[in-house]
Protein backbone atom coordinates (compact mmCIF):
# COMPACT_ATOMS: atom_id res chain seq x y z
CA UNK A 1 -15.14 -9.65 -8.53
CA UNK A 2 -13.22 -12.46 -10.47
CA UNK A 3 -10.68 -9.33 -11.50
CA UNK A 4 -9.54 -9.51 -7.51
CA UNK A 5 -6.36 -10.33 -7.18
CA UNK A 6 -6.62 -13.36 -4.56
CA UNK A 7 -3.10 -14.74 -3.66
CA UNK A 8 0.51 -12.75 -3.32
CA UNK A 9 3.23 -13.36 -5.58
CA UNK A 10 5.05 -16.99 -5.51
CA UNK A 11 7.69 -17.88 -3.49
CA UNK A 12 9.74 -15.16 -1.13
CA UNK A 13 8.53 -12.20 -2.67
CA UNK A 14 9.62 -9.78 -0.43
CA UNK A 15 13.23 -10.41 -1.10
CA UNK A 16 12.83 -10.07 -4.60
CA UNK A 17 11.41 -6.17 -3.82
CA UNK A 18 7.89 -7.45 -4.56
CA UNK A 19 4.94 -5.73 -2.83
CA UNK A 20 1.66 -8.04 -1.84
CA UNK A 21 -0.92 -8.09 -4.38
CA UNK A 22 -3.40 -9.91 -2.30
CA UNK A 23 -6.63 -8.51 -2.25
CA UNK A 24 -6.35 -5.62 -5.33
CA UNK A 25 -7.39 -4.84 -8.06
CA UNK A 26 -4.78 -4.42 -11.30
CA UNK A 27 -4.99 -2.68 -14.80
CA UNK A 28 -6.10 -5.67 -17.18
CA UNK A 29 -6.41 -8.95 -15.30
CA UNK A 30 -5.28 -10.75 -11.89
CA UNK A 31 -2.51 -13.02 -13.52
CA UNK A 32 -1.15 -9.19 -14.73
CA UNK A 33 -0.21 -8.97 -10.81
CA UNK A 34 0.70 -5.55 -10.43
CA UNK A 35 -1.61 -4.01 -7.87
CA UNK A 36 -3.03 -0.46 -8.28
CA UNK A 37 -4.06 1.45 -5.65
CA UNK A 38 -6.59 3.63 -7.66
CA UNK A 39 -8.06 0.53 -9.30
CA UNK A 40 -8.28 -1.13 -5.96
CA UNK A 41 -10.04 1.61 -4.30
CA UNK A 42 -12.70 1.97 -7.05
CA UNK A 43 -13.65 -1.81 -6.81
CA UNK A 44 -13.66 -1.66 -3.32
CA UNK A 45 -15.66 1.12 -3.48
CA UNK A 46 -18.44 -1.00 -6.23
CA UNK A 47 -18.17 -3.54 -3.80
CA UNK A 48 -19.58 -1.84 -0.98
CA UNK A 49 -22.20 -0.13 -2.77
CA UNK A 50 -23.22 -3.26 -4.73
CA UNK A 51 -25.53 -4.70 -1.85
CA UNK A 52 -27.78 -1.61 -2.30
CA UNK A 53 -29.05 -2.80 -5.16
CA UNK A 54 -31.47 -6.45 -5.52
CA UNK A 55 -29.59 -9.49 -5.36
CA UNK A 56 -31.01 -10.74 -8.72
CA UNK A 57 -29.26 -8.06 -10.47
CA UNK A 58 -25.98 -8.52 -8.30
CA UNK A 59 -25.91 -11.87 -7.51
CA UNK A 60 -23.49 -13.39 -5.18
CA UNK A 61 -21.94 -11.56 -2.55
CA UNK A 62 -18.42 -10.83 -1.66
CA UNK A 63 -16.82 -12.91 0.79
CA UNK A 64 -15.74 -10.54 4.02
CA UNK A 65 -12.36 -12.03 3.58
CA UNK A 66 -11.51 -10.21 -0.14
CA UNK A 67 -13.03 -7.29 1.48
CA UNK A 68 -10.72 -7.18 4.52
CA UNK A 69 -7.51 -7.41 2.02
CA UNK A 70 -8.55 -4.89 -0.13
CA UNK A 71 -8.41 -2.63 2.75
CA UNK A 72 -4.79 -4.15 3.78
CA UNK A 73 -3.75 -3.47 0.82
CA UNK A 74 -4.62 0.41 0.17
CA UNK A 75 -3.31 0.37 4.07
CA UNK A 76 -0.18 -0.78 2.82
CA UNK A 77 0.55 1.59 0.73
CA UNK A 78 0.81 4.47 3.03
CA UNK A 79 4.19 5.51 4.83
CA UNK A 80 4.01 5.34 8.04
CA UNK A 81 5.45 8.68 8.87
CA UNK A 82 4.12 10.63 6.40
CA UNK A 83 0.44 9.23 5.72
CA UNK A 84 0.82 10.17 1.58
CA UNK A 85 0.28 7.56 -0.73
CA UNK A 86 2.91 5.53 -2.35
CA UNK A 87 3.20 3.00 -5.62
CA UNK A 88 5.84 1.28 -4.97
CA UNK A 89 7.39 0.36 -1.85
CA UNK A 90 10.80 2.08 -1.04
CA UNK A 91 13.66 -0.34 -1.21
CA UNK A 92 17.15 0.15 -0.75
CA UNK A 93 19.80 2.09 0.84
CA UNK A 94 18.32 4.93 3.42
């Protein structure tokens, strides 16, 4: 859970072409920043099936919270016409 990515990029990251990171899950480490869909959906995928197993071998729970922007984020990455996954969020001319 501490691999989470828990904050979007710094400043206005949309103008610089920057997609949120919020609430995946990247390659290596959260300060790496680059959000991955597959990666996300596997640990949002552990982290539903972790509270089938006893707490003393999970521990803590997941706030709601990361749980709710891991889904915004896989949501994200859809077009909205088309409904196929993207990586990287179409910018300029169309």
């Amino acid at each position: 859970m501490k691999m989470q990515v828990q904050d979007n990029p710094s400043g206005d990251f949309p103008n610089m072409f920057c997609h949120i990171s919020k609430g995946s899950w990247t390659l290596s480490h959260q300060d790496h920043g680059w959000q991955v869909s597959d990666c996300t959906a596997e640990g949002l995928k552990c982290c539903l099936l972790l509270p089938l197993l006893p707490p003393e071998i999970v521990g803590q729970q997941l706030q709601p919270q990361r749980l709710y922007d891991a889904v915004n984020i896989l949501l994200s990455f859809q077009f909205s016409s088309l409904g196929a996954s993207k990586s990287i969020k179409m910018v300029g001319a169309s």
